[in-house]
N, C-alpha and C. Protein backbone atom coordinates (compact mmCIF):
# COMPACT_ATOMS: atom_id res chain seq x y z
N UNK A 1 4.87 12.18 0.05
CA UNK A 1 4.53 10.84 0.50
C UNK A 1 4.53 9.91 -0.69
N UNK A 2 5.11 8.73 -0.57
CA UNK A 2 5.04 7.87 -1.85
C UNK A 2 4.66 6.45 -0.75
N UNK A 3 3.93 5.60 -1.72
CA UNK A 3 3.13 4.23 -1.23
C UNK A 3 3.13 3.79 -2.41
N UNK A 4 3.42 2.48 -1.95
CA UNK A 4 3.01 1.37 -3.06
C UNK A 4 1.95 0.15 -2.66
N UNK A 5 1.49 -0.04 -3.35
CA UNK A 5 0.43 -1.07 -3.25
C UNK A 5 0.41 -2.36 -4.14
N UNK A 6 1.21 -3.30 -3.29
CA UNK A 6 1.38 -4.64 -4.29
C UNK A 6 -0.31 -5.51 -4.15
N UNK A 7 -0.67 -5.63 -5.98
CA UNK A 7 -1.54 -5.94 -5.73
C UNK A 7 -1.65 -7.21 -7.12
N UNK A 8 -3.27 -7.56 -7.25
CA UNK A 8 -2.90 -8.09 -8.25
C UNK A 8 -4.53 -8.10 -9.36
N UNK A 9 -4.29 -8.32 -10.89
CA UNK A 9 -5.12 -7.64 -11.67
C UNK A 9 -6.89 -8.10 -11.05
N UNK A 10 -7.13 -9.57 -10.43
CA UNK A 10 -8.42 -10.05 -10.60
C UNK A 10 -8.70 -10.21 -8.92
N UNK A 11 -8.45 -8.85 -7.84
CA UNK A 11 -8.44 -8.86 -6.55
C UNK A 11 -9.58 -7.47 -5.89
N UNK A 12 -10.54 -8.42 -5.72
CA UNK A 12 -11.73 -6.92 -5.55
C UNK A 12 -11.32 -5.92 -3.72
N UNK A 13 -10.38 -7.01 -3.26
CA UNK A 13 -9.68 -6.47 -1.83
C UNK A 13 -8.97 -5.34 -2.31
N UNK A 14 -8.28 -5.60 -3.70
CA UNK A 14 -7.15 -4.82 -3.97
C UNK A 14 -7.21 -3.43 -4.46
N UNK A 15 -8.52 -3.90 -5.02
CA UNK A 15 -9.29 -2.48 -5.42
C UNK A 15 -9.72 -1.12 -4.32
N UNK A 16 -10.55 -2.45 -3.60
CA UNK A 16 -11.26 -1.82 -3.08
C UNK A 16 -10.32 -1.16 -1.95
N UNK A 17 -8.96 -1.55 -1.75
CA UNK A 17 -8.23 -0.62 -1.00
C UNK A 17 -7.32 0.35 -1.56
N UNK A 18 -7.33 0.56 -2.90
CA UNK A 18 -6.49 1.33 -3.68
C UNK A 18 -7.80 2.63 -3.79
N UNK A 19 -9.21 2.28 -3.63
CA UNK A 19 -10.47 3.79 -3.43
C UNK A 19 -10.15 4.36 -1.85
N UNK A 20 -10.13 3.65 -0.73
CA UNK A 20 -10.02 3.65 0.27
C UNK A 20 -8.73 4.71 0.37
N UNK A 21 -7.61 4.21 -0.16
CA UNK A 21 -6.49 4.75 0.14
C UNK A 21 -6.62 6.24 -0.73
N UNK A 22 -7.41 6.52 -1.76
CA UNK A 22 -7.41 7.59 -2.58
C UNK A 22 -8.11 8.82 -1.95
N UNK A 23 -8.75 8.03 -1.41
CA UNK A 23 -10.13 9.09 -0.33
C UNK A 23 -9.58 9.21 0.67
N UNK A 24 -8.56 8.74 1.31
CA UNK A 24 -7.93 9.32 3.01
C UNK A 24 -6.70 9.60 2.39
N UNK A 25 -5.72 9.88 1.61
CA UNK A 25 -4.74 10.81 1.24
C UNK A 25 -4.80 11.64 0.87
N UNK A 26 -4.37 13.11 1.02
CA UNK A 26 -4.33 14.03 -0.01
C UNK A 26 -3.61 13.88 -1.26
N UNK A 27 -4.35 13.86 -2.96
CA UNK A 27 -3.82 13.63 -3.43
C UNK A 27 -2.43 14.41 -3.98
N UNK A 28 -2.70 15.67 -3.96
CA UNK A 28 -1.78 16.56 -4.23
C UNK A 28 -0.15 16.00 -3.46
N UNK A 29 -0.14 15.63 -2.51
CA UNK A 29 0.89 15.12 -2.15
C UNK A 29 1.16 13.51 -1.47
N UNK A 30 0.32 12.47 -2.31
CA UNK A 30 0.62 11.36 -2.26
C UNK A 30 0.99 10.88 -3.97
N UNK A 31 1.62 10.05 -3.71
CA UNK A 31 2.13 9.18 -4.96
C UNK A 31 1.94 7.56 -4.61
N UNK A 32 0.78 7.10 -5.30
CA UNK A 32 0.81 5.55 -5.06
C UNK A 32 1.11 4.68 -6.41
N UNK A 33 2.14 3.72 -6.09
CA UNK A 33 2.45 2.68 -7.15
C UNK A 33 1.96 1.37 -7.11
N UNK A 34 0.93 1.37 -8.02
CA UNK A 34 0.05 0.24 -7.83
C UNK A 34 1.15 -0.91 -8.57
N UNK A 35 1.31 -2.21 -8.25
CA UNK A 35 2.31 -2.94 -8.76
C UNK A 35 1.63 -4.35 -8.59
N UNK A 36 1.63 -4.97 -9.59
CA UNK A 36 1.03 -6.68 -10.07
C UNK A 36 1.93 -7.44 -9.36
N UNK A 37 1.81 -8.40 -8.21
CA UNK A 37 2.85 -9.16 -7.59
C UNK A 37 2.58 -9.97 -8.47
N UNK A 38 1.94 -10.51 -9.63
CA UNK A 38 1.90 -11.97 -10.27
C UNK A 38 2.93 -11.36 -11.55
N UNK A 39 3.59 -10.36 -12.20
CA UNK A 39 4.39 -9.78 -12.97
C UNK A 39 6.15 -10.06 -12.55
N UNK A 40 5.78 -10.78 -10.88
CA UNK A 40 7.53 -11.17 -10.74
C UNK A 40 7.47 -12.11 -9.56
N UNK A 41 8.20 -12.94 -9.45
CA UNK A 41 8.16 -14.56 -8.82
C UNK A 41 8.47 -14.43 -7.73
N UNK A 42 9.52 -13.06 -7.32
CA UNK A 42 9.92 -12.87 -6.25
C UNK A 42 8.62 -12.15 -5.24
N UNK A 43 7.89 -11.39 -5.59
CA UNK A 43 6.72 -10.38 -4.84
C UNK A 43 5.98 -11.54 -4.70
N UNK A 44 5.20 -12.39 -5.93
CA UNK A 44 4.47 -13.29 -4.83
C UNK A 44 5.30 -14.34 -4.37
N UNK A 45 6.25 -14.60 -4.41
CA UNK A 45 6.93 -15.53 -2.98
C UNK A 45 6.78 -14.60 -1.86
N UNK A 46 7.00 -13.59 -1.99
CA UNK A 46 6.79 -12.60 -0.70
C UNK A 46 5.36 -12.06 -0.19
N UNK A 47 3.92 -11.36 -1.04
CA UNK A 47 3.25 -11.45 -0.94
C UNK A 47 2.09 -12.23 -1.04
N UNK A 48 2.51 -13.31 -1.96
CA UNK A 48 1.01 -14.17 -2.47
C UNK A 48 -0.25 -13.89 -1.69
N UNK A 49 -0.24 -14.29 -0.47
CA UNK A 49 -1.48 -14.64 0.63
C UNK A 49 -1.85 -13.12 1.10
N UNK A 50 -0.94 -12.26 1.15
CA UNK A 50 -0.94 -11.03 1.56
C UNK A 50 -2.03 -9.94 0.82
N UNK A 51 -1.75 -10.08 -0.46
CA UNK A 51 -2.31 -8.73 -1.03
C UNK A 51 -3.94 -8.93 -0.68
N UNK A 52 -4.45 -7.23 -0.92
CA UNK A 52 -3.12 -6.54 -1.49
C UNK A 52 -2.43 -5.68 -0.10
N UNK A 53 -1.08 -5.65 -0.19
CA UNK A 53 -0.04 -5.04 0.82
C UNK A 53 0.28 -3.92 0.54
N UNK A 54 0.17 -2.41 1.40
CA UNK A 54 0.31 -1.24 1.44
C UNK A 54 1.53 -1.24 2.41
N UNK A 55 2.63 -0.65 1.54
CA UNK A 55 3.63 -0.11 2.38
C UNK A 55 3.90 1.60 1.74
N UNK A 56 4.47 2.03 2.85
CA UNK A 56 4.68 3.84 2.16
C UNK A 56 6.50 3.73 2.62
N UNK A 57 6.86 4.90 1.93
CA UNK A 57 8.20 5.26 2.26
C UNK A 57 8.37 6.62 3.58
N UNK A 58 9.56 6.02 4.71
CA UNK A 58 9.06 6.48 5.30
C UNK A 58 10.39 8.09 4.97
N UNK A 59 10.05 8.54 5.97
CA UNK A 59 11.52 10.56 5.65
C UNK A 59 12.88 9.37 5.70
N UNK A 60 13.03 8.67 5.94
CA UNK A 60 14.66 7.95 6.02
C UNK A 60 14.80 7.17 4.65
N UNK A 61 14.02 7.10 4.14
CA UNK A 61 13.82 6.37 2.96
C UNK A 61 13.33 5.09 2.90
N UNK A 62 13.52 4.13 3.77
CA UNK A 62 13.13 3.17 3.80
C UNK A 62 11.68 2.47 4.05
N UNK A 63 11.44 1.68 3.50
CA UNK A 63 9.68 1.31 3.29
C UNK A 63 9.30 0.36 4.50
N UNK A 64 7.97 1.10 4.97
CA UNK A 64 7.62 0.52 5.72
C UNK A 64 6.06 -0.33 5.48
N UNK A 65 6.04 -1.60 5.82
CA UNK A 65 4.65 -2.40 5.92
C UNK A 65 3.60 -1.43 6.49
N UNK A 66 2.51 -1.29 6.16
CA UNK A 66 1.46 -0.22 6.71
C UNK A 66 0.63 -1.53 7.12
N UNK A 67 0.00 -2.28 6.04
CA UNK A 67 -0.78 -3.05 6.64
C UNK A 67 -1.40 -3.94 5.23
N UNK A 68 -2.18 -4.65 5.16
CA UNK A 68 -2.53 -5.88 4.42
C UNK A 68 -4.06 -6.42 4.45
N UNK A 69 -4.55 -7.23 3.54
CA UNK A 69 -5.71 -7.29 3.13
C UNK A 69 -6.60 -6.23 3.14
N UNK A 70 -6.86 -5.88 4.36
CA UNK A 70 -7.90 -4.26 4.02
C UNK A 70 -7.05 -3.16 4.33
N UNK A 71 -7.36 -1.63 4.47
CA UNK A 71 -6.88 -0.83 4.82
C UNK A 71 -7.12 -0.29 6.19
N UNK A 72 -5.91 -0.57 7.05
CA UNK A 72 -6.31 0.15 8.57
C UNK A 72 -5.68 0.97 8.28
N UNK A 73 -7.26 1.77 8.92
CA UNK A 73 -7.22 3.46 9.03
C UNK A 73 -6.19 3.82 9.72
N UNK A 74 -5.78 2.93 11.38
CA UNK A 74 -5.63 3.20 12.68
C UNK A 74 -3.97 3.49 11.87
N UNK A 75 -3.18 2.54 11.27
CA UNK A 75 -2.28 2.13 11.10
C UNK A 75 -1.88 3.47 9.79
N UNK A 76 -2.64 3.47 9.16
CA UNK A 76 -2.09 4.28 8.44
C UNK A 76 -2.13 5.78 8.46
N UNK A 77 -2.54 5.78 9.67
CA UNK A 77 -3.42 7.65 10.04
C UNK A 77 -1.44 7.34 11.14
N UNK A 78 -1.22 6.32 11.46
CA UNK A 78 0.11 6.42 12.95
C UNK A 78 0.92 6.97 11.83
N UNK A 79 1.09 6.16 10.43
CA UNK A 79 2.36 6.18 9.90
C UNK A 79 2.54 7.36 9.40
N UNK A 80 1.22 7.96 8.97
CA UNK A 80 1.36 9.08 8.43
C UNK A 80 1.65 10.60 9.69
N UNK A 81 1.56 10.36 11.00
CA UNK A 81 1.34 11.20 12.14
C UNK A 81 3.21 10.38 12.20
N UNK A 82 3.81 9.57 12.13
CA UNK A 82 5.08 9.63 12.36
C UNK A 82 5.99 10.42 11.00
N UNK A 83 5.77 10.78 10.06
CA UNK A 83 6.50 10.83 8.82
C UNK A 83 6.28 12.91 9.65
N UNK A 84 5.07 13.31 9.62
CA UNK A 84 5.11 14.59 9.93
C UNK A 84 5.88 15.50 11.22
């Protein structure tokens, strides 16, 4: 499983969903890439208002939106019950 989490350095949402996300994955087989949207012009044109934004990769390769500002459980317990 790989996830990334566009976030940004002074965001206590961002944090506080990067513990969230550490405690409901197994770590042994998750990989999360925490990534600064203020480090490139294009992510916050795309995220600004958003973060922080959790998307994972799904078996086809392609990344999917999980969900934004906090962490849904609901949403990320589906994505992970579709990848298996």
């Amino acid at each position: 499983m790989h996830f990334k989490l566009f976030s940004r350095s002074y965001c206590h949402l961002c944090d506080d969903m990067l513990v969230q996300l550490r405690t409901h994955l197994p770590s042994q087989e998750a990989a999360i890439d925490v990534i600064d949207v203020d480090e490139d012009e294009n992510l916050v044109a795309q995220y600004d208002e958003l973060v922080p934004v959790l998307v994972g990769k799904k078996s086809d390769g392609e990344w999917q939106e999980i969900c934004h500002h906090f962490l849904d459980l609901k949403k990320l317990s589906d994505f992970l019950n579709d990848e298996n």
